[in-house]
N, C-alpha and C. Protein backbone atom coordinates (compact mmCIF):
# COMPACT_ATOMS: atom_id res chain seq x y z
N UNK A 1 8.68 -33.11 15.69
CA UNK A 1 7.34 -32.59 15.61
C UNK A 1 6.51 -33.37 14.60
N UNK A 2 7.25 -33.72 13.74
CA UNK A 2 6.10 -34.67 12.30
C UNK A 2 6.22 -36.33 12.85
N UNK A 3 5.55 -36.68 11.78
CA UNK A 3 5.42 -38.14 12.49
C UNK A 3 6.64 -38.77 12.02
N UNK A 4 7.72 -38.09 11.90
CA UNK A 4 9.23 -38.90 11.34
C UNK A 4 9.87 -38.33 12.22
N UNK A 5 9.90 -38.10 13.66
CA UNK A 5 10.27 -37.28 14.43
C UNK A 5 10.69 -37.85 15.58
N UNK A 6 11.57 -38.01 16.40
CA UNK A 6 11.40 -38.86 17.77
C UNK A 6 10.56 -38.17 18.90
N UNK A 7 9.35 -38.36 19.55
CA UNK A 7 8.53 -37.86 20.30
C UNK A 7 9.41 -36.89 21.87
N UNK A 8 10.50 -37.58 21.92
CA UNK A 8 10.91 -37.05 23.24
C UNK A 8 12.17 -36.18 22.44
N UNK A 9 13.02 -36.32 21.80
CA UNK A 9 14.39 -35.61 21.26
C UNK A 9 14.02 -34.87 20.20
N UNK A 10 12.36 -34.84 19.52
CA UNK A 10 12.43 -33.83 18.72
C UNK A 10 13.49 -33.73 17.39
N UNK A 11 13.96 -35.51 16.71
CA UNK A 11 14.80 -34.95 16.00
C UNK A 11 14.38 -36.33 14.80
N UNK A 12 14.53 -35.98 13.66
CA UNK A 12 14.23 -36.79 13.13
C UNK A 12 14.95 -38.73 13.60
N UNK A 13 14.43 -39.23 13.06
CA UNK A 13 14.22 -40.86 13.10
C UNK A 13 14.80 -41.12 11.74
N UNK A 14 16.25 -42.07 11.56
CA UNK A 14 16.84 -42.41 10.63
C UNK A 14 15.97 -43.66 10.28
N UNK A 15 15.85 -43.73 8.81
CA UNK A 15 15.11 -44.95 8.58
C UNK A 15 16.83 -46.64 8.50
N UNK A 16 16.52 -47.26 8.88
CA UNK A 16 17.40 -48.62 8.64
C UNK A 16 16.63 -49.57 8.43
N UNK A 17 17.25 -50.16 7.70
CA UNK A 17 17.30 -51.69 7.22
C UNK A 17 18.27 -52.59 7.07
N UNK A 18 18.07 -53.53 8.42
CA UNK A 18 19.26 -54.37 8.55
C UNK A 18 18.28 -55.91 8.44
N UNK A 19 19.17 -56.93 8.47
CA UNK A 19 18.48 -58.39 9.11
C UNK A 19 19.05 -58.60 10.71
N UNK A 20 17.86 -59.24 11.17
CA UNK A 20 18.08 -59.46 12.47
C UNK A 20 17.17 -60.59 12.54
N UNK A 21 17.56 -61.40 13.99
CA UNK A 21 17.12 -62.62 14.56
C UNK A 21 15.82 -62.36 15.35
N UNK A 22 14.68 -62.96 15.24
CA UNK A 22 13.52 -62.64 15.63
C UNK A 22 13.21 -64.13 16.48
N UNK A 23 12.95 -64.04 18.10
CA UNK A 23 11.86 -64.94 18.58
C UNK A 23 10.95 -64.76 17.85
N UNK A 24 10.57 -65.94 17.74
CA UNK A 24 9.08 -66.46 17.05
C UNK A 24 8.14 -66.51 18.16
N UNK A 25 7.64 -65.77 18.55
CA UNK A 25 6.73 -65.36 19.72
C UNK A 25 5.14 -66.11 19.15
N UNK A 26 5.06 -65.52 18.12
CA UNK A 26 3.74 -66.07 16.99
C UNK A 26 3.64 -67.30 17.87
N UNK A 27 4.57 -68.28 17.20
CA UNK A 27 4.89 -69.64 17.58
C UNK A 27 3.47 -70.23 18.35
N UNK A 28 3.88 -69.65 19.91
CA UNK A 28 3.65 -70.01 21.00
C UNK A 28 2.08 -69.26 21.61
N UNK A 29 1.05 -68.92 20.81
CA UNK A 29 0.36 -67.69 21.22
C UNK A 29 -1.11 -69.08 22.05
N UNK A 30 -1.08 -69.83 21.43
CA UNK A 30 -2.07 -70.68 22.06
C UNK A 30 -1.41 -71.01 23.73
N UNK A 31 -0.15 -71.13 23.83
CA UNK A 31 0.42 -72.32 24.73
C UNK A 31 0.26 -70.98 26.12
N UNK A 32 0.78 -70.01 25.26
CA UNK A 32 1.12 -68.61 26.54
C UNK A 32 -0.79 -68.32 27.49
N UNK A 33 -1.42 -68.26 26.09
CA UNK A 33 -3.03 -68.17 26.68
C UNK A 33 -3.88 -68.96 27.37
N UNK A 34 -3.25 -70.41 26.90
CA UNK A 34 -3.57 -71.58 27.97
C UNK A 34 -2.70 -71.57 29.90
N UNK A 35 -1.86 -70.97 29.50
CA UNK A 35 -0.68 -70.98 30.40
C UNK A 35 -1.36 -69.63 31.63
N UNK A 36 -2.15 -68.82 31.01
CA UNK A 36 -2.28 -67.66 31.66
C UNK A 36 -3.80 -67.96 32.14
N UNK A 37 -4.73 -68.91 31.24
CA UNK A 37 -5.28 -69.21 31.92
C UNK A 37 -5.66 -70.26 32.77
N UNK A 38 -4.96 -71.10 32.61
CA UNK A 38 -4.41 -72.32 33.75
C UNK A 38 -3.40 -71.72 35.15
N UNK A 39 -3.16 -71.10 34.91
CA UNK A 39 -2.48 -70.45 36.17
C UNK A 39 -2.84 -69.10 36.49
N UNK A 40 -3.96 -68.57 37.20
CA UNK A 40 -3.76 -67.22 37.37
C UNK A 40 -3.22 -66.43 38.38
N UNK A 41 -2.33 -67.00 39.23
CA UNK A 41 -1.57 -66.93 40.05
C UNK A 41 -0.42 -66.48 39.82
N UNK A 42 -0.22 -66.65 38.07
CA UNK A 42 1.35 -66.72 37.49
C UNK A 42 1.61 -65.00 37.70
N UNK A 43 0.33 -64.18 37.91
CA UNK A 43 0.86 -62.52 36.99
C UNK A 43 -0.21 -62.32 38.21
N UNK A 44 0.52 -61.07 38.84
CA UNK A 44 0.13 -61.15 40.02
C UNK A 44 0.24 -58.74 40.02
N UNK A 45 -0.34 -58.10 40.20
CA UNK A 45 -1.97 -58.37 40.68
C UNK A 45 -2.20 -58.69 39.45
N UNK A 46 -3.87 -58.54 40.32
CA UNK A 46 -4.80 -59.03 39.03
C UNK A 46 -5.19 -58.06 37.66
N UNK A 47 -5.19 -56.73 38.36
CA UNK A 47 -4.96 -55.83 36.89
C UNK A 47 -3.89 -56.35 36.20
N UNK A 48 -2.56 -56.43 36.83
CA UNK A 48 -1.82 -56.54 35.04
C UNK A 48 -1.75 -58.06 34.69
N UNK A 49 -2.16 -59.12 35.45
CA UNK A 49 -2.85 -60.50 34.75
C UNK A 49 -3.95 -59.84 33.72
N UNK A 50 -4.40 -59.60 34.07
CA UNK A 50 -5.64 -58.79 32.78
C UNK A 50 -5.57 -57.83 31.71
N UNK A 51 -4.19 -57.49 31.98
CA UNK A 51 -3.33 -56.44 30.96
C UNK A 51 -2.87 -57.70 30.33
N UNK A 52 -2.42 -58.04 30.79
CA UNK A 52 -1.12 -59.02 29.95
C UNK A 52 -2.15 -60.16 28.93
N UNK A 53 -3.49 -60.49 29.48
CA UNK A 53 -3.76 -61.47 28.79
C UNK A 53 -5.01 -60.57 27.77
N UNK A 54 -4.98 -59.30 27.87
CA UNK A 54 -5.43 -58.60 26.75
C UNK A 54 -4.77 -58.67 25.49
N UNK A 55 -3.47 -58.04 25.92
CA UNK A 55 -2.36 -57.85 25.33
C UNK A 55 -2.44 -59.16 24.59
N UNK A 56 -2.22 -60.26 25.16
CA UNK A 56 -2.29 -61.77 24.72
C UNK A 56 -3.29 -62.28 23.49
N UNK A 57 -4.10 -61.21 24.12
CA UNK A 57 -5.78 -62.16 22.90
C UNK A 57 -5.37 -61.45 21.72
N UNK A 58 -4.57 -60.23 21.82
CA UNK A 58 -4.87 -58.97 20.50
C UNK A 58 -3.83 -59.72 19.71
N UNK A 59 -3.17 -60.88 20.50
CA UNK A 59 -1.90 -61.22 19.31
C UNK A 59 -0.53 -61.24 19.27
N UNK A 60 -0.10 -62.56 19.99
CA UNK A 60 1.46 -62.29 20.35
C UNK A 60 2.47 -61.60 19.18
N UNK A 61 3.40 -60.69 18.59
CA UNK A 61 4.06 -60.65 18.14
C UNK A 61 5.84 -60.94 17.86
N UNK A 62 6.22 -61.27 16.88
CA UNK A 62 7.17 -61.90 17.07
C UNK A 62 7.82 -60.40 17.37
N UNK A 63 9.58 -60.85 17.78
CA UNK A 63 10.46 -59.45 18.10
C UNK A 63 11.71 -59.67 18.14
N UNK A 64 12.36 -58.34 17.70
CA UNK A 64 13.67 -58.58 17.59
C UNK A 64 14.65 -59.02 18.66
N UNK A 65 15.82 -60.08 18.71
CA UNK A 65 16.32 -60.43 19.60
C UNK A 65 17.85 -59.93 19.34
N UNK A 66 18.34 -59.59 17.92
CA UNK A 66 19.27 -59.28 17.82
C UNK A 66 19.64 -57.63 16.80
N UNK A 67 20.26 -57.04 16.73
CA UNK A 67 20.80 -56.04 16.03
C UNK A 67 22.37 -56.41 15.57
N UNK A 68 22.38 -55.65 14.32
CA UNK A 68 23.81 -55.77 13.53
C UNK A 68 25.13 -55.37 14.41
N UNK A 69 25.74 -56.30 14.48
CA UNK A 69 26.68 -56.10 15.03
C UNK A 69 27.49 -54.81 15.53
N UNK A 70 27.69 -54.88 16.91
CA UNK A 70 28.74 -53.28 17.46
C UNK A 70 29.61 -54.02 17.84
N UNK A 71 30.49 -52.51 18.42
CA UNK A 71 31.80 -52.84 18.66
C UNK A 71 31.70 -53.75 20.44
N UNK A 72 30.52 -53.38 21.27
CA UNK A 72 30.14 -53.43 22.38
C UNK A 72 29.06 -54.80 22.48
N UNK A 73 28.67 -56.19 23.19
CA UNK A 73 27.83 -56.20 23.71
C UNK A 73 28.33 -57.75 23.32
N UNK A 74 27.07 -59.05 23.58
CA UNK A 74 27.32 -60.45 23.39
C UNK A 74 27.05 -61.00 22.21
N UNK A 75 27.91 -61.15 21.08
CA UNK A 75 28.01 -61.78 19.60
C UNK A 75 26.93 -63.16 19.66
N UNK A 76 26.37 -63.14 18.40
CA UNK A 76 25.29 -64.56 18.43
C UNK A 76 26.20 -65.34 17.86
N UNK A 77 26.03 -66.66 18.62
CA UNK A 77 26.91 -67.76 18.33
C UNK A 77 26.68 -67.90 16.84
N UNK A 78 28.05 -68.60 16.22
CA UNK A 78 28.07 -68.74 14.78
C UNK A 78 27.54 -67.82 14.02
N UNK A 79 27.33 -66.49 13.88
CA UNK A 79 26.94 -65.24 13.17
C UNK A 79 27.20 -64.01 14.07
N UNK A 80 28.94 -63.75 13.14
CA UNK A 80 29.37 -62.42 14.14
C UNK A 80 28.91 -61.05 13.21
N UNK A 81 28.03 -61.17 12.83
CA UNK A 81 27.21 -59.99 12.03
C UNK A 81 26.29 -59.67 12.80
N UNK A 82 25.94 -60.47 13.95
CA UNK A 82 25.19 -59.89 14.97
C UNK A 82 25.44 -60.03 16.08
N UNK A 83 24.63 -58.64 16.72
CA UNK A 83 24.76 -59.05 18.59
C UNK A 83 23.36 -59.31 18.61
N UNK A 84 23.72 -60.27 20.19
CA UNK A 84 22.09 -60.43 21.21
C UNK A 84 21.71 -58.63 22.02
N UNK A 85 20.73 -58.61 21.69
CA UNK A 85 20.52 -57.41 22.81
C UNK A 85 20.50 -57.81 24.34
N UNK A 86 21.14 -56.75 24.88
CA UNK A 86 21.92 -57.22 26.41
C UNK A 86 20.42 -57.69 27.44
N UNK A 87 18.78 -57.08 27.15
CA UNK A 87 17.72 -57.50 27.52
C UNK A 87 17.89 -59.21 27.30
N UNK A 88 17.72 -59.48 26.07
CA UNK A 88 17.55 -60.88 25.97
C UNK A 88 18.29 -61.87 26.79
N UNK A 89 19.54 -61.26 26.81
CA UNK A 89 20.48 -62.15 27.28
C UNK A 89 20.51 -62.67 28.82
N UNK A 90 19.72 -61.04 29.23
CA UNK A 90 19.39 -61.53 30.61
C UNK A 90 18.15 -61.91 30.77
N UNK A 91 17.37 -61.99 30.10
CA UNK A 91 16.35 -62.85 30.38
C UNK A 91 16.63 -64.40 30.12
N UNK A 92 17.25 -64.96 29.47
CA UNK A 92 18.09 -66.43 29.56
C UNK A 92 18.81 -66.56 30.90
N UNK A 93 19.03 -65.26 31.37
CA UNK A 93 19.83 -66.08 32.85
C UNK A 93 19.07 -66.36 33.50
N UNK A 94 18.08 -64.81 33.37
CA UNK A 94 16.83 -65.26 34.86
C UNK A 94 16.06 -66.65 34.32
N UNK A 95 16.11 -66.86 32.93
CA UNK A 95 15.33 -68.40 32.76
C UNK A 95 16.30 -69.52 33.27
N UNK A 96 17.48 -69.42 33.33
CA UNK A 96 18.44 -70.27 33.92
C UNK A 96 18.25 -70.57 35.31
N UNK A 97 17.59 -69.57 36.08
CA UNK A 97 17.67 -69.71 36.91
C UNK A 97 16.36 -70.39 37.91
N UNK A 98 16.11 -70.32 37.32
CA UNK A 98 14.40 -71.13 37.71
C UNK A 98 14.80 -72.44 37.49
N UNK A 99 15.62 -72.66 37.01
CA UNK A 99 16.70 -73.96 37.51
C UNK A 99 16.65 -74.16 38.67
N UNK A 100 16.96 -73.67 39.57
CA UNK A 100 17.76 -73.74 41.14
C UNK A 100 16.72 -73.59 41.82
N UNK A 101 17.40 -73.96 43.06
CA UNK A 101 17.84 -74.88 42.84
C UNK A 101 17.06 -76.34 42.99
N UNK A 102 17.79 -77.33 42.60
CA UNK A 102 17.61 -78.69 42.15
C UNK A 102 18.15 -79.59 42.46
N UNK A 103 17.62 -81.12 42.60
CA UNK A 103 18.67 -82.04 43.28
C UNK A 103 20.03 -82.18 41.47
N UNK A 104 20.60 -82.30 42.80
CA UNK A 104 22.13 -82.52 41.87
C UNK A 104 21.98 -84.08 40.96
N UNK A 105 23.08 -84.08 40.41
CA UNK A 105 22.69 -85.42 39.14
C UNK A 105 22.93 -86.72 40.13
N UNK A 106 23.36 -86.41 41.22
CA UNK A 106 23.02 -88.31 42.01
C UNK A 106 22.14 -87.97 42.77
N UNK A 107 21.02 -86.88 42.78
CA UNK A 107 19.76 -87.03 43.04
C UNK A 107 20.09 -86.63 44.64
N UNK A 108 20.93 -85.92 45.06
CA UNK A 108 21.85 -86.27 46.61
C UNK A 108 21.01 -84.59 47.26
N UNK A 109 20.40 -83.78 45.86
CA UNK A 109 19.78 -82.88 46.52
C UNK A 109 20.51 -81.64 46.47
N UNK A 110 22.05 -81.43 46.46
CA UNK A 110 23.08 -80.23 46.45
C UNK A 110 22.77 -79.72 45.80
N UNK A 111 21.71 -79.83 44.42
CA UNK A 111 21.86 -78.64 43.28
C UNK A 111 22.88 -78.14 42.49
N UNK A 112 24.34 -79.49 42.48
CA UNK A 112 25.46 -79.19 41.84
C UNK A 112 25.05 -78.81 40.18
N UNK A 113 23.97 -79.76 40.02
CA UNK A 113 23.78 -79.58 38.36
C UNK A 113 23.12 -78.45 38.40
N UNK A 114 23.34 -77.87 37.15
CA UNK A 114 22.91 -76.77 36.88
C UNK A 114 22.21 -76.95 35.25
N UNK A 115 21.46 -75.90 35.02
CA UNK A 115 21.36 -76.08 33.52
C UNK A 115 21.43 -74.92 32.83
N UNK A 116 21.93 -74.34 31.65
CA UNK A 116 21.83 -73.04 31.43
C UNK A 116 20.87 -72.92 29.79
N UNK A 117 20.10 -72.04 30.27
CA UNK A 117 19.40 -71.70 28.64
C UNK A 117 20.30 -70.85 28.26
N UNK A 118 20.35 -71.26 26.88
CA UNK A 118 21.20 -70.93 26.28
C UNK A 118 20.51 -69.82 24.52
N UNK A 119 21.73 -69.21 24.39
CA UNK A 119 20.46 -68.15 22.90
C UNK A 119 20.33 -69.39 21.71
N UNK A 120 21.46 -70.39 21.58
CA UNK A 120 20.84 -71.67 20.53
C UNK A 120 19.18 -72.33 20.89
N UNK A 121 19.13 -72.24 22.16
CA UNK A 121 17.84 -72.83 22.84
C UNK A 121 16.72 -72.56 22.27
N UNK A 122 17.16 -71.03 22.70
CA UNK A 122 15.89 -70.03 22.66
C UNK A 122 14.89 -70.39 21.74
């Protein structure tokens, strides 16, 4: 019920403080707004192209990609004090996959090569 409250469970909200791995979203806020408006085809309908590049002007924010380690989920390479959240991880596949397909590495067209984004990438 107070504003320390969770809106749907009605039960208080533990405060934490951990470190975690943050995309740098900031980074990229020119490249995404050029990108959205060089392509408006990319975000399809046109209301949420116009959501999204609201959203866009008010200010990309950076966001968490990882939480302190559980017993459950995909460890960040070289720092087992954390996991990837299982979102992120699949969003690297579906970026993997915009790979495919592709001519293969003798150019023969099969799409044998592959490439994988990877969370070092990111």
């Amino acid at each position: 019920e107070g504003a320390d409250c969770c809106a749907i469970h009605r039960r208080p909200c533990p405060i934490r403080k951990e470190e975690n791995y943050f995309f740098k979203c900031s980074s990229y806020q020119s490249q995404v707004e050029a990108l959205l408006s060089a392509e408006p085809s990319l975000v399809s309908p046109a209301f949420r192209r116009n959501e999204i590049a609201t959203t866009v002007a008010e200010g990309v924010r950076d966001f968490s990609i990882s939480r302190a380690a559980s017993p459950w989920g995909i460890p960040v390479p070289r720092d087992e004090s954390q996991t990837v959240y299982v979102w992120f991880d699949a969003l690297l596949g579906y970026l993997s996959a915009l790979y495919l397909p592709h001519a293969g590495a003798d150019g023969d067209g099969n799409g044998d090569a592959t490439r994988d984004v990877t969370l070092e990438e990111a």
